[in-house]
PDB file of N, CA and C in Angstrom:
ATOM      1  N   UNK A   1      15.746 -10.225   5.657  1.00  0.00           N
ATOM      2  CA  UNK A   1      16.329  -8.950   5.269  1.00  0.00           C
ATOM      3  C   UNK A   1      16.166  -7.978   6.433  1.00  0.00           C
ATOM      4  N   UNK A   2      17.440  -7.503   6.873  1.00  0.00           N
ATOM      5  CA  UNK A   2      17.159  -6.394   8.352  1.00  0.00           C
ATOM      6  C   UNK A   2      17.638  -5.033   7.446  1.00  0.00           C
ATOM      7  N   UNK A   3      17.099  -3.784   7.940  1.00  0.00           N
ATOM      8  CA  UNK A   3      17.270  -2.285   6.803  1.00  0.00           C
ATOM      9  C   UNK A   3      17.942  -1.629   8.659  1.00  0.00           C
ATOM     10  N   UNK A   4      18.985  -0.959   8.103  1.00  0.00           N
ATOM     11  CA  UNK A   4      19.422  -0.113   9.227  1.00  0.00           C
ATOM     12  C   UNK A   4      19.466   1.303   8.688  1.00  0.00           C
ATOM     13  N   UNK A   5      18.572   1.994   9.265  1.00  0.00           N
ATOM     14  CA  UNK A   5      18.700   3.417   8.768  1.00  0.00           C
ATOM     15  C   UNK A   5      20.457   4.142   8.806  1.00  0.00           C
ATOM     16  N   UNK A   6      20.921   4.857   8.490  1.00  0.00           N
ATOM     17  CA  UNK A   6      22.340   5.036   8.391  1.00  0.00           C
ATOM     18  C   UNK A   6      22.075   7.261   8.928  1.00  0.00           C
ATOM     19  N   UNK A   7      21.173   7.391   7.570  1.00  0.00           N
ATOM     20  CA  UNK A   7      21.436   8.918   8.196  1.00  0.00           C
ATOM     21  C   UNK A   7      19.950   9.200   7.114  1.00  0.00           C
ATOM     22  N   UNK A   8      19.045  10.365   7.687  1.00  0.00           N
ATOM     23  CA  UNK A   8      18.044  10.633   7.729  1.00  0.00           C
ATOM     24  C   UNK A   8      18.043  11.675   7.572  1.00  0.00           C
ATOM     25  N   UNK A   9      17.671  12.889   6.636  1.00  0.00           N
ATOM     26  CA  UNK A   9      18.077  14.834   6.317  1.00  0.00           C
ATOM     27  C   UNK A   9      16.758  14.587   5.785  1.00  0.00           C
ATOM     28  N   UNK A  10      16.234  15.742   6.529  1.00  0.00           N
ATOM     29  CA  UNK A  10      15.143  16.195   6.108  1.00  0.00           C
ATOM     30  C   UNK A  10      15.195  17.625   4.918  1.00  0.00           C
ATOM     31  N   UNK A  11      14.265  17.232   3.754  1.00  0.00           N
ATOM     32  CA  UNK A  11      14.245  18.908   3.167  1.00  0.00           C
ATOM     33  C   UNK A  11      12.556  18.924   2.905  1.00  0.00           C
ATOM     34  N   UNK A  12      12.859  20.070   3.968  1.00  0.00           N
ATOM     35  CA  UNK A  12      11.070  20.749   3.815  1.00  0.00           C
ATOM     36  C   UNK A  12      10.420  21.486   2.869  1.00  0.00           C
ATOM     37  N   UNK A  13      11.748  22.046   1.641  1.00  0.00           N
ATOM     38  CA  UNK A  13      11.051  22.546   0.420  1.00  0.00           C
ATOM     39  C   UNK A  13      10.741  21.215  -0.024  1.00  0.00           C
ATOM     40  N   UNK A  14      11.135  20.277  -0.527  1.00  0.00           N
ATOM     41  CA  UNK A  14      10.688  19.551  -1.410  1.00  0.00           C
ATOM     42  C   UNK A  14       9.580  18.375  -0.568  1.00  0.00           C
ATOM     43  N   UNK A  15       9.272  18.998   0.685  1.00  0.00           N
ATOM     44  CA  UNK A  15       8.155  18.053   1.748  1.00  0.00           C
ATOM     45  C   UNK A  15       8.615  16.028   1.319  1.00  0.00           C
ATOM     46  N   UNK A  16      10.096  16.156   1.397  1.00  0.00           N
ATOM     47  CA  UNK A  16      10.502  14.573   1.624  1.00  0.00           C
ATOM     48  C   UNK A  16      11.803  14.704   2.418  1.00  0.00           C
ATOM     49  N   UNK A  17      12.031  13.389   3.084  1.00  0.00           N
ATOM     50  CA  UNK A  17      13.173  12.896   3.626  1.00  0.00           C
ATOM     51  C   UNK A  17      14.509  12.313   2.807  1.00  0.00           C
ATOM     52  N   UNK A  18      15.609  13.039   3.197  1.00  0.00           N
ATOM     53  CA  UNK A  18      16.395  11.865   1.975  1.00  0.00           C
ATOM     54  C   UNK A  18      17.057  11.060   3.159  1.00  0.00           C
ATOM     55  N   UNK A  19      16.906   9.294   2.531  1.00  0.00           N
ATOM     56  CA  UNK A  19      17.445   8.827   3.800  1.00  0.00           C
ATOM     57  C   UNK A  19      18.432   7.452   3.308  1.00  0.00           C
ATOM     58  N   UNK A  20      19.650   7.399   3.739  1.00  0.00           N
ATOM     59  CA  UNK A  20      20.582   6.521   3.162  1.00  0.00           C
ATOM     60  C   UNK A  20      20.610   4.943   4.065  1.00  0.00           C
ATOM     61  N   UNK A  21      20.355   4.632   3.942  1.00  0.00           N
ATOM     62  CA  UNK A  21      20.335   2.794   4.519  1.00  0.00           C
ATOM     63  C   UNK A  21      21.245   1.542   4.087  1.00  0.00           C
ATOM     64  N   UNK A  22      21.410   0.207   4.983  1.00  0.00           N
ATOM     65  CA  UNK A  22      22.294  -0.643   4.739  1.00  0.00           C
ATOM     66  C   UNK A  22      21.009  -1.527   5.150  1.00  0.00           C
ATOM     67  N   UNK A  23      21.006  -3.000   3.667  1.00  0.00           N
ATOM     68  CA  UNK A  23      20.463  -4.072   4.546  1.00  0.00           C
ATOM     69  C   UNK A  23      21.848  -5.219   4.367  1.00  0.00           C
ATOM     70  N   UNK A  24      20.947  -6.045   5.679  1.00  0.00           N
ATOM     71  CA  UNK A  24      21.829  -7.157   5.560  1.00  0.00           C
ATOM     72  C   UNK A  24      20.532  -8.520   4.959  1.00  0.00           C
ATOM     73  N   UNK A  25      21.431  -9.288   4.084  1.00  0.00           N
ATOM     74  CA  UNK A  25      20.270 -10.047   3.538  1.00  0.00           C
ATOM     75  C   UNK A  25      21.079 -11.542   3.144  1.00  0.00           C
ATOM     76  N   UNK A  26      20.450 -12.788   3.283  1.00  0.00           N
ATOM     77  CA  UNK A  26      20.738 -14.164   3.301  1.00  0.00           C
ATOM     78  C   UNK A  26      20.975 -14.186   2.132  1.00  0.00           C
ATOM     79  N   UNK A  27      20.209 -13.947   0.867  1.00  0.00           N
ATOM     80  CA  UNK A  27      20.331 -14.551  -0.500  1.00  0.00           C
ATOM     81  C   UNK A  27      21.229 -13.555  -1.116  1.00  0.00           C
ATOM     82  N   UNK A  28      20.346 -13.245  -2.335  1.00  0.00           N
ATOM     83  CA  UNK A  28      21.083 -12.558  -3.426  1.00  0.00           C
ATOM     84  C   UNK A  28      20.623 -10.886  -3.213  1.00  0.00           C
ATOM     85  N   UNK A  29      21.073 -10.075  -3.855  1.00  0.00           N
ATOM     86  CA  UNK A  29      20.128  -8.634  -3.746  1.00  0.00           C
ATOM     87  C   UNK A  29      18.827  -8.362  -3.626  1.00  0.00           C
ATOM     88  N   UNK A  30      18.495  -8.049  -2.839  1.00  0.00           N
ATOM     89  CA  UNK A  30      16.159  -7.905  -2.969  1.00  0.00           C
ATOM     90  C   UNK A  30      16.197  -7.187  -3.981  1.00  0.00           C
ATOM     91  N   UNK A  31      15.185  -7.046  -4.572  1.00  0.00           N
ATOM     92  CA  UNK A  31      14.497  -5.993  -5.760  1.00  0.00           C
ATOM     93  C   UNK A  31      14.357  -5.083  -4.818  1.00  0.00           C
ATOM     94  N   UNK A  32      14.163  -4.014  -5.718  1.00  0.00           N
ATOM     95  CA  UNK A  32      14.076  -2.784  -5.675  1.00  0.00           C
ATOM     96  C   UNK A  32      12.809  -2.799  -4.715  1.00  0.00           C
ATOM     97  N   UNK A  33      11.735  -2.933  -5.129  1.00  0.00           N
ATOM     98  CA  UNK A  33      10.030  -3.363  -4.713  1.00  0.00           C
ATOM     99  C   UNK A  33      10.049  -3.552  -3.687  1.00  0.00           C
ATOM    100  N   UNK A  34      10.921  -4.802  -2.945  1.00  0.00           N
ATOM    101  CA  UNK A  34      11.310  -5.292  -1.926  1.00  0.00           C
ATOM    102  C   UNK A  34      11.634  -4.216  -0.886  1.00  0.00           C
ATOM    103  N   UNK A  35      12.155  -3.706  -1.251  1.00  0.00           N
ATOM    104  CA  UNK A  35      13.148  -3.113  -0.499  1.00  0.00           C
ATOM    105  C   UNK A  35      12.304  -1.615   0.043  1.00  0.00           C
ATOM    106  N   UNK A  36      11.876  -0.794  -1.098  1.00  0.00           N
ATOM    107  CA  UNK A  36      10.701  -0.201  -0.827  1.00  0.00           C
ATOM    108  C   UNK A  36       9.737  -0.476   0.013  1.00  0.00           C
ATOM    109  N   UNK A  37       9.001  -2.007  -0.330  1.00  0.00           N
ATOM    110  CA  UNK A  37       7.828  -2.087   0.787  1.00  0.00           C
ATOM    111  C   UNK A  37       8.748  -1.756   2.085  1.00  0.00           C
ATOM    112  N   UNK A  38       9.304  -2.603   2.769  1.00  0.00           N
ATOM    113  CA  UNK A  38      10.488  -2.693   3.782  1.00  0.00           C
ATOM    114  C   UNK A  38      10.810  -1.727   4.413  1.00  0.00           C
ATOM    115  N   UNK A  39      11.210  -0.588   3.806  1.00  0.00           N
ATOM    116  CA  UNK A  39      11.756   0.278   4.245  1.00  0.00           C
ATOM    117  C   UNK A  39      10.403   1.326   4.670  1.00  0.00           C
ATOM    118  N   UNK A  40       9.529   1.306   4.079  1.00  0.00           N
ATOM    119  CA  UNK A  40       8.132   1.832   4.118  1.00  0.00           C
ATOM    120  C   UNK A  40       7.815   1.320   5.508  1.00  0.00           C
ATOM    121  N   UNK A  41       7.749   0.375   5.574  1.00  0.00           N
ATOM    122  CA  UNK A  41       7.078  -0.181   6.625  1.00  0.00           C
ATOM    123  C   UNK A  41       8.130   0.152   8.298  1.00  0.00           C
ATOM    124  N   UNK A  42       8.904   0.427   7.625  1.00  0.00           N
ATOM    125  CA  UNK A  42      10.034   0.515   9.007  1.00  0.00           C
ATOM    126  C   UNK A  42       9.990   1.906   9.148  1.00  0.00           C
ATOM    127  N   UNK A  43       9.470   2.916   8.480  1.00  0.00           N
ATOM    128  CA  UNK A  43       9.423   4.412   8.353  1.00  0.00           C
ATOM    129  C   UNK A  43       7.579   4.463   8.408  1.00  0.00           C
ATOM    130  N   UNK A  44       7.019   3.828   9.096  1.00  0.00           N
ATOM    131  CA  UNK A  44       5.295   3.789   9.102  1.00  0.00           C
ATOM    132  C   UNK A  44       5.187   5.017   7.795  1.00  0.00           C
ATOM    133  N   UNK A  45       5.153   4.101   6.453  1.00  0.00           N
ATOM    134  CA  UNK A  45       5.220   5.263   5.106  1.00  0.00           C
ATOM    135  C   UNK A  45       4.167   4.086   4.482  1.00  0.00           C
ATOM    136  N   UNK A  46       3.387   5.166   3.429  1.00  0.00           N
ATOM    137  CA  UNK A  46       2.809   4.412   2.424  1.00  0.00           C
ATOM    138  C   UNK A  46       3.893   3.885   1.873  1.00  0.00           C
ATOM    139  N   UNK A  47       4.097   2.650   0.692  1.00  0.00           N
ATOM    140  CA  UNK A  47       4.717   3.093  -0.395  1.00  0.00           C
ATOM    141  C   UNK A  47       4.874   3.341  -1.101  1.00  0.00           C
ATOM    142  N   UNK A  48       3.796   3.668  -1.696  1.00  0.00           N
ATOM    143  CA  UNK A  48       3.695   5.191  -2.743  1.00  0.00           C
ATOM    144  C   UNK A  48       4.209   6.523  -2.560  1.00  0.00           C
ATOM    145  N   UNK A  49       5.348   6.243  -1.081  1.00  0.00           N
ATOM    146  CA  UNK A  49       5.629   8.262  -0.633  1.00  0.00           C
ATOM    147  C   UNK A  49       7.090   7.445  -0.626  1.00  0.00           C
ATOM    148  N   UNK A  50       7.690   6.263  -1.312  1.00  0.00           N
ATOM    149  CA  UNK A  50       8.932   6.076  -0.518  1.00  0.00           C
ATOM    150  C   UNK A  50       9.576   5.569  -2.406  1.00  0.00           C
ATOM    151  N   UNK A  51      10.593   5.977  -2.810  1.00  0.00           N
ATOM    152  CA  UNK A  51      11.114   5.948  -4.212  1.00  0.00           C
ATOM    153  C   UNK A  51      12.772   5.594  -3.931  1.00  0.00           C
ATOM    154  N   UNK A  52      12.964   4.617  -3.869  1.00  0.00           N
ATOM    155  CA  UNK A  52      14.311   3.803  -3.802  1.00  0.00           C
ATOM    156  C   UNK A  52      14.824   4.661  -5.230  1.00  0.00           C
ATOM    157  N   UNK A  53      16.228   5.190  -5.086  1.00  0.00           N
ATOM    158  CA  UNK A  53      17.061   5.594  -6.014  1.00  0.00           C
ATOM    159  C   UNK A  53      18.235   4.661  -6.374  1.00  0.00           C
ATOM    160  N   UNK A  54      19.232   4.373  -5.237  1.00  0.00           N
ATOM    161  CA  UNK A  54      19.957   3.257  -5.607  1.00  0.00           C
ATOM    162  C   UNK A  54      20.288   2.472  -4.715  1.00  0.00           C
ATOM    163  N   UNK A  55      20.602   0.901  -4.987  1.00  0.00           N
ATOM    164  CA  UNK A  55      20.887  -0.044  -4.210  1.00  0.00           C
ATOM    165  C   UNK A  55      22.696  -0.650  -4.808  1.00  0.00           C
ATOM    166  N   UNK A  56      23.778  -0.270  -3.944  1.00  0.00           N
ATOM    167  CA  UNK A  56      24.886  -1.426  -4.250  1.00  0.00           C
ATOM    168  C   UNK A  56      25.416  -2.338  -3.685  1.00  0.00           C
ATOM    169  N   UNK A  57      25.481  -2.980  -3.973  1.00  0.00           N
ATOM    170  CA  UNK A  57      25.659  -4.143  -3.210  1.00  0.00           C
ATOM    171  C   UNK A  57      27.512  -4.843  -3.671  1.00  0.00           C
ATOM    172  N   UNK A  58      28.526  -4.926  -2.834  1.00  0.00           N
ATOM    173  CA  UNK A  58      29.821  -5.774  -3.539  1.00  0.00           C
ATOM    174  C   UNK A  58      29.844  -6.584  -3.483  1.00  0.00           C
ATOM    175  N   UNK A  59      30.544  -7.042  -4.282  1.00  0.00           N
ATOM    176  CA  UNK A  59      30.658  -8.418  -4.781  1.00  0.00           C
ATOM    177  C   UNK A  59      30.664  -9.165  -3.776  1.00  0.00           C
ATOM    178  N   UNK A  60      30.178 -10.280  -3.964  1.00  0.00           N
ATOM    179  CA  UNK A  60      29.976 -11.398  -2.729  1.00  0.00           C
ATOM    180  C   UNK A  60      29.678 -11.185  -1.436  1.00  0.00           C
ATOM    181  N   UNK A  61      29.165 -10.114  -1.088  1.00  0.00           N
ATOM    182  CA  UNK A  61      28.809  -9.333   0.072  1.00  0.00           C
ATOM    183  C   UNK A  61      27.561  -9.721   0.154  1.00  0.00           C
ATOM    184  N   UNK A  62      27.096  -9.984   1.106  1.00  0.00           N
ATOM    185  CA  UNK A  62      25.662 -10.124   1.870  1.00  0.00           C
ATOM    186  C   UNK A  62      25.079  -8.653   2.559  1.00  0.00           C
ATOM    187  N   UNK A  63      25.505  -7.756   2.077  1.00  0.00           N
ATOM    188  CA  UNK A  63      25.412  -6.204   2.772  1.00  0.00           C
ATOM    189  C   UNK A  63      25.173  -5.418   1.572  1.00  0.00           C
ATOM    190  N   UNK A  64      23.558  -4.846   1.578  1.00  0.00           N
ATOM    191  CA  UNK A  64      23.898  -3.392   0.356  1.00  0.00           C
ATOM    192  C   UNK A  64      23.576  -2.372   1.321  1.00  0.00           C
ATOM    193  N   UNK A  65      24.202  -1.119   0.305  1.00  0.00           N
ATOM    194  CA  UNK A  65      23.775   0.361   1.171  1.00  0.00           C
ATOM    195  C   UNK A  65      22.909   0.545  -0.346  1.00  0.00           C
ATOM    196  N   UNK A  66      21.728   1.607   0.275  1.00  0.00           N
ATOM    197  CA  UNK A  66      21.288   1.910  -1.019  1.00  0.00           C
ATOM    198  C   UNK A  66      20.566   3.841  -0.129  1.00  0.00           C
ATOM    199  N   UNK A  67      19.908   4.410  -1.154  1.00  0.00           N
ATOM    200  CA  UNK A  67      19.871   5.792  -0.647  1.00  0.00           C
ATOM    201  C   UNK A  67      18.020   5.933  -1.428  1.00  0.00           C
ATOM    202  N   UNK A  68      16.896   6.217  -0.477  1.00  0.00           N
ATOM    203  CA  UNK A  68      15.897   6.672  -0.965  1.00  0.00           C
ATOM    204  C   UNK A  68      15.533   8.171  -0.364  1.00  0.00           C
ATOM    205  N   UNK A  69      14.249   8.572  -1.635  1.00  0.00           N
ATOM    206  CA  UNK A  69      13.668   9.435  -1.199  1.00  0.00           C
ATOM    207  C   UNK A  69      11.967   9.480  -0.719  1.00  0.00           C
ATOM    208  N   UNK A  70      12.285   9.605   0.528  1.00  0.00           N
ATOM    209  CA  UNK A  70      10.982   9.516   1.598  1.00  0.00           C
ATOM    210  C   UNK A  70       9.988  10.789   1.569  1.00  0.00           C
ATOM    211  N   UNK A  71       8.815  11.448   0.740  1.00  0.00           N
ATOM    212  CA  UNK A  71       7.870  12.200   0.357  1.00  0.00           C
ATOM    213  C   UNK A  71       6.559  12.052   1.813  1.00  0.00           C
ATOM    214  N   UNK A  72       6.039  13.546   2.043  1.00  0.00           N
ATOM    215  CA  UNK A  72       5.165  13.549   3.022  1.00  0.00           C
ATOM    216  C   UNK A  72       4.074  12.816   2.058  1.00  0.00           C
ATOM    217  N   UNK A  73       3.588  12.859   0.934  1.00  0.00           N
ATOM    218  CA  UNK A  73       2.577  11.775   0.549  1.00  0.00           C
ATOM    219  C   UNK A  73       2.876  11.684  -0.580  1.00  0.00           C
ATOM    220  N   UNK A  74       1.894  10.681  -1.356  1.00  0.00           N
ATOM    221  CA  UNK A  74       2.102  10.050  -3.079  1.00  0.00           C
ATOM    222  C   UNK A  74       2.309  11.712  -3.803  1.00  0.00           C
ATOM    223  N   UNK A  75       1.542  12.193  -3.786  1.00  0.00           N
ATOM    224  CA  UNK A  75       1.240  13.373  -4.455  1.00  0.00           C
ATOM    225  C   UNK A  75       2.860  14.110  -5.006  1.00  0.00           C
ATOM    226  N   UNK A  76       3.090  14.575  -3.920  1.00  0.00           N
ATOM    227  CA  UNK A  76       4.318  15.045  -3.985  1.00  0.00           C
ATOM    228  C   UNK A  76       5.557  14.500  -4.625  1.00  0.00           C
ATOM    229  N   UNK A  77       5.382  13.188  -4.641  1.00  0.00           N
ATOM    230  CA  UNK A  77       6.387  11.963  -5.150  1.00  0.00           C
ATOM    231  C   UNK A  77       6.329  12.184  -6.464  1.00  0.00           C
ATOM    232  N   UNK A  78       4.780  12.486  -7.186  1.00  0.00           N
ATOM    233  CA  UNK A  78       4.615  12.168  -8.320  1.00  0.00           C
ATOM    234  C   UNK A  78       4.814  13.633  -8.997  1.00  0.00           C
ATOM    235  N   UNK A  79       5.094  15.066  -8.490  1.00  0.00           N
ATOM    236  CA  UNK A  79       5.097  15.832  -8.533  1.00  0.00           C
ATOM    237  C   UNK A  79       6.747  16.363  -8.982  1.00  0.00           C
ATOM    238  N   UNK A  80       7.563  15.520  -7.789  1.00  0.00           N
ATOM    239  CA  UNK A  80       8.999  15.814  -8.513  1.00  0.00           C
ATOM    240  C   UNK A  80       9.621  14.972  -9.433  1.00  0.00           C
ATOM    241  N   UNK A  81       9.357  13.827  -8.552  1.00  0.00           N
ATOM    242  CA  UNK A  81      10.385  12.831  -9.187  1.00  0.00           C
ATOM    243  C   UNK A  81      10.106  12.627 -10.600  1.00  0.00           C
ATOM    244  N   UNK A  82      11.174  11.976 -11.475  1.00  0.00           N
ATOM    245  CA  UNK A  82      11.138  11.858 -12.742  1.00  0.00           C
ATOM    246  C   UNK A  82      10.272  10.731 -13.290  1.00  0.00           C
ATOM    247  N   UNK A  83      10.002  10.950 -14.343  1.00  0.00           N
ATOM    248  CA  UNK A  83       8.737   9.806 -15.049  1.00  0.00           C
ATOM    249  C   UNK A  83       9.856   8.028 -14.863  1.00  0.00           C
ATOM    250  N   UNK A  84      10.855   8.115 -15.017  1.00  0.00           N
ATOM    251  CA  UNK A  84      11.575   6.968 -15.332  1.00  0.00           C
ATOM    252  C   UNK A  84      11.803   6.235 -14.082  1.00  0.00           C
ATOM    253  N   UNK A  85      12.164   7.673 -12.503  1.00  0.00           N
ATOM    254  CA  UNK A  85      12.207   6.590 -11.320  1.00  0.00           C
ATOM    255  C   UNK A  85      10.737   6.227 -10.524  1.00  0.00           C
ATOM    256  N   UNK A  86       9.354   6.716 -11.119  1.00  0.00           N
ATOM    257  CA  UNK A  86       8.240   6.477 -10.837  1.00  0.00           C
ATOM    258  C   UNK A  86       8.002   4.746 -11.490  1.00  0.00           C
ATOM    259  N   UNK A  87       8.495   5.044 -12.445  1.00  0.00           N
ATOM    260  CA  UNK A  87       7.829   3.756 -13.138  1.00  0.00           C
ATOM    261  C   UNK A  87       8.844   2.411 -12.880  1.00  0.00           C
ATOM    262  N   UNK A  88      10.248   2.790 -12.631  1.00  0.00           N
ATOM    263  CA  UNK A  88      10.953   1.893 -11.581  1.00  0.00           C
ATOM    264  C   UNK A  88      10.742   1.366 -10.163  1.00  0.00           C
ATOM    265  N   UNK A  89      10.034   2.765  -9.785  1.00  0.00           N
ATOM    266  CA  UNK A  89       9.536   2.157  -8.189  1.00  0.00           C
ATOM    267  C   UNK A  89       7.941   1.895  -8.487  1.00  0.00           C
ATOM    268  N   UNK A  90       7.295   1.563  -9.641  1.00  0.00           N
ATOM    269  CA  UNK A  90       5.635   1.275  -9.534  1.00  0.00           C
ATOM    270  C   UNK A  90       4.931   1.886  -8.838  1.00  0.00           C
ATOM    271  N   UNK A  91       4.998   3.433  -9.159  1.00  0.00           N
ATOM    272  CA  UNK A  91       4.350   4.269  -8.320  1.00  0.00           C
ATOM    273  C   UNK A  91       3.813   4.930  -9.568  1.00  0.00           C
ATOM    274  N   UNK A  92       2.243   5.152  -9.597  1.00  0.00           N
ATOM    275  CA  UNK A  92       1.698   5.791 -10.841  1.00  0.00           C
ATOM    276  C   UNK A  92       1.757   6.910 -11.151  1.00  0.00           C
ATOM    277  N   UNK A  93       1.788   7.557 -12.214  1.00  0.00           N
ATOM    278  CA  UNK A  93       2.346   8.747 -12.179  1.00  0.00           C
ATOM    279  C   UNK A  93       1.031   9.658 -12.614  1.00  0.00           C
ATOM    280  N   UNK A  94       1.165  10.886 -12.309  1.00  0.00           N
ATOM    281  CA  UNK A  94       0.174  11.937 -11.974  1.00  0.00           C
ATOM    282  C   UNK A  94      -0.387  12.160 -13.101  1.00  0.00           C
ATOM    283  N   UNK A  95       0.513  12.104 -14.679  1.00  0.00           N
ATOM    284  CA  UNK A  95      -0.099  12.620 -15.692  1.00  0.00           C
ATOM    285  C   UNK A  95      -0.981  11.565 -15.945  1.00  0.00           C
ATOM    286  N   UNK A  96      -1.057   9.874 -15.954  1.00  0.00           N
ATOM    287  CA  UNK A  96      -1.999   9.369 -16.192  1.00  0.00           C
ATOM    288  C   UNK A  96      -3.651   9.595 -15.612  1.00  0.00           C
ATOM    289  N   UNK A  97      -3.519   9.901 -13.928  1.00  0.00           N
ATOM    290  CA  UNK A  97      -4.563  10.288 -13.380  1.00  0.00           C
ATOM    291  C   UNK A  97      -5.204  11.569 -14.383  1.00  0.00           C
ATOM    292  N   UNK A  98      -4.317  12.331 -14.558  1.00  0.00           N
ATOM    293  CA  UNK A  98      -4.664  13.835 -15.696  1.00  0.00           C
ATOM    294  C   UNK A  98      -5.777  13.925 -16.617  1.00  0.00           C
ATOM    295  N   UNK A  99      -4.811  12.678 -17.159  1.00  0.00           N
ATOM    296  CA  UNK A  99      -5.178  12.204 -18.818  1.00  0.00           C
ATOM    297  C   UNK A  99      -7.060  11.394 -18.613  1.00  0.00           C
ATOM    298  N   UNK A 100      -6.718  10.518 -17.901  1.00  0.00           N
ATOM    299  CA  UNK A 100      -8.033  10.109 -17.197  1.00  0.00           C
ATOM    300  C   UNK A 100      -9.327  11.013 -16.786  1.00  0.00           C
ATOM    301  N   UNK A 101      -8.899  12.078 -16.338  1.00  0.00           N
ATOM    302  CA  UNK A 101      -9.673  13.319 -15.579  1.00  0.00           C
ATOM    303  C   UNK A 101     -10.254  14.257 -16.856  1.00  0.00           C
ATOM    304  N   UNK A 102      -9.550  14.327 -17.741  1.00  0.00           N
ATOM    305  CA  UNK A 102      -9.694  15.206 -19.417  1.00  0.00           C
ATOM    306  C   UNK A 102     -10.776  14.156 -20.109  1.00  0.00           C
ATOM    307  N   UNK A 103     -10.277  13.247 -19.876  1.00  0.00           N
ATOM    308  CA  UNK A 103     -10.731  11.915 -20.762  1.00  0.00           C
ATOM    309  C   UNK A 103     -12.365  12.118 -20.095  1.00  0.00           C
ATOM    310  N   UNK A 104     -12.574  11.676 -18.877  1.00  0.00           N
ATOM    311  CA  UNK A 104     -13.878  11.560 -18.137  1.00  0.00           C
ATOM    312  C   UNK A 104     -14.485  13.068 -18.652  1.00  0.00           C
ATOM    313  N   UNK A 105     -13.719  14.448 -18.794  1.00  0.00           N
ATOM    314  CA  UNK A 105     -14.654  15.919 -18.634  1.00  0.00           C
ATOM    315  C   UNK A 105     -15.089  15.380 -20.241  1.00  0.00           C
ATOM    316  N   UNK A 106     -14.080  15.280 -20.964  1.00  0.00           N
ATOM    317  CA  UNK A 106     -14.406  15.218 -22.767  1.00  0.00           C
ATOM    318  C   UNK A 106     -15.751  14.335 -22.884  1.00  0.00           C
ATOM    319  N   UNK A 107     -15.827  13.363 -22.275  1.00  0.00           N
ATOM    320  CA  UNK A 107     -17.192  12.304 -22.375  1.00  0.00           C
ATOM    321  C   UNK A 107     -18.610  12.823 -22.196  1.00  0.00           C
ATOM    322  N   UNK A 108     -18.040  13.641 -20.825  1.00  0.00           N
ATOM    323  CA  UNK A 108     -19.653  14.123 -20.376  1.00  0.00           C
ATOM    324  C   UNK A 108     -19.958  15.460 -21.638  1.00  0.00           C
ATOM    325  N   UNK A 109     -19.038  16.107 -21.986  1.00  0.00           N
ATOM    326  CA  UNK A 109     -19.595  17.067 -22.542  1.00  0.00           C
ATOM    327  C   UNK A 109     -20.373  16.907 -23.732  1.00  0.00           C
TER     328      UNK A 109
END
């Protein structure tokens, strides 16, 4: 699987990159996951700061374009993005850490 960056816009209110890409790939479509680590790694990114939105791929094409959003860290990721594309890209989401943190104060008291 080769990822060619296509076009790269930075927005500094929301401290992420939005960045649109093409891979070229032998088999069938990569997962989502896939594609994330990948692109992470080609952008020296955790991937917990990198949230794949969409991948299309045409028919019988060995070529998808797909479009993510690239976050200066997890935090921030978990801060905008929606509960539904967190848990699509397996990135944990903030209210569980929360819930955990309430949970631990409620014990000791």
């Amino acid at each position: 699987m080769e990822i060619d960056i296509i076009s790269e816009d930075t927005n500094p209110m929301l401290h992420r990159a939005d960045v649109r890409f093409e891979i070229v790939h032998d088999d069938a479509t990569p997962s989502r996951l896939s594609v994330r680590d990948s692109l992470a790694a080609k952008l020296n990114k955790d991937s917990a700061e990198v949230v794949v939105h969409k991948l299309d791929t045409k028919f019988g094409m060995r070529k998808t374009v797909g479009y993510a959003k690239v976050y200066d860290s997890p935090e921030f990721a978990r801060d905008i993005e929606q509960d539904y594309m967190l848990d699509r890209n397996k990135i944990e989401g903030g209210d569980a850490e929360a819930d955990a943190d309430a949970e631990a104060e409620a014990e000791e008291a």
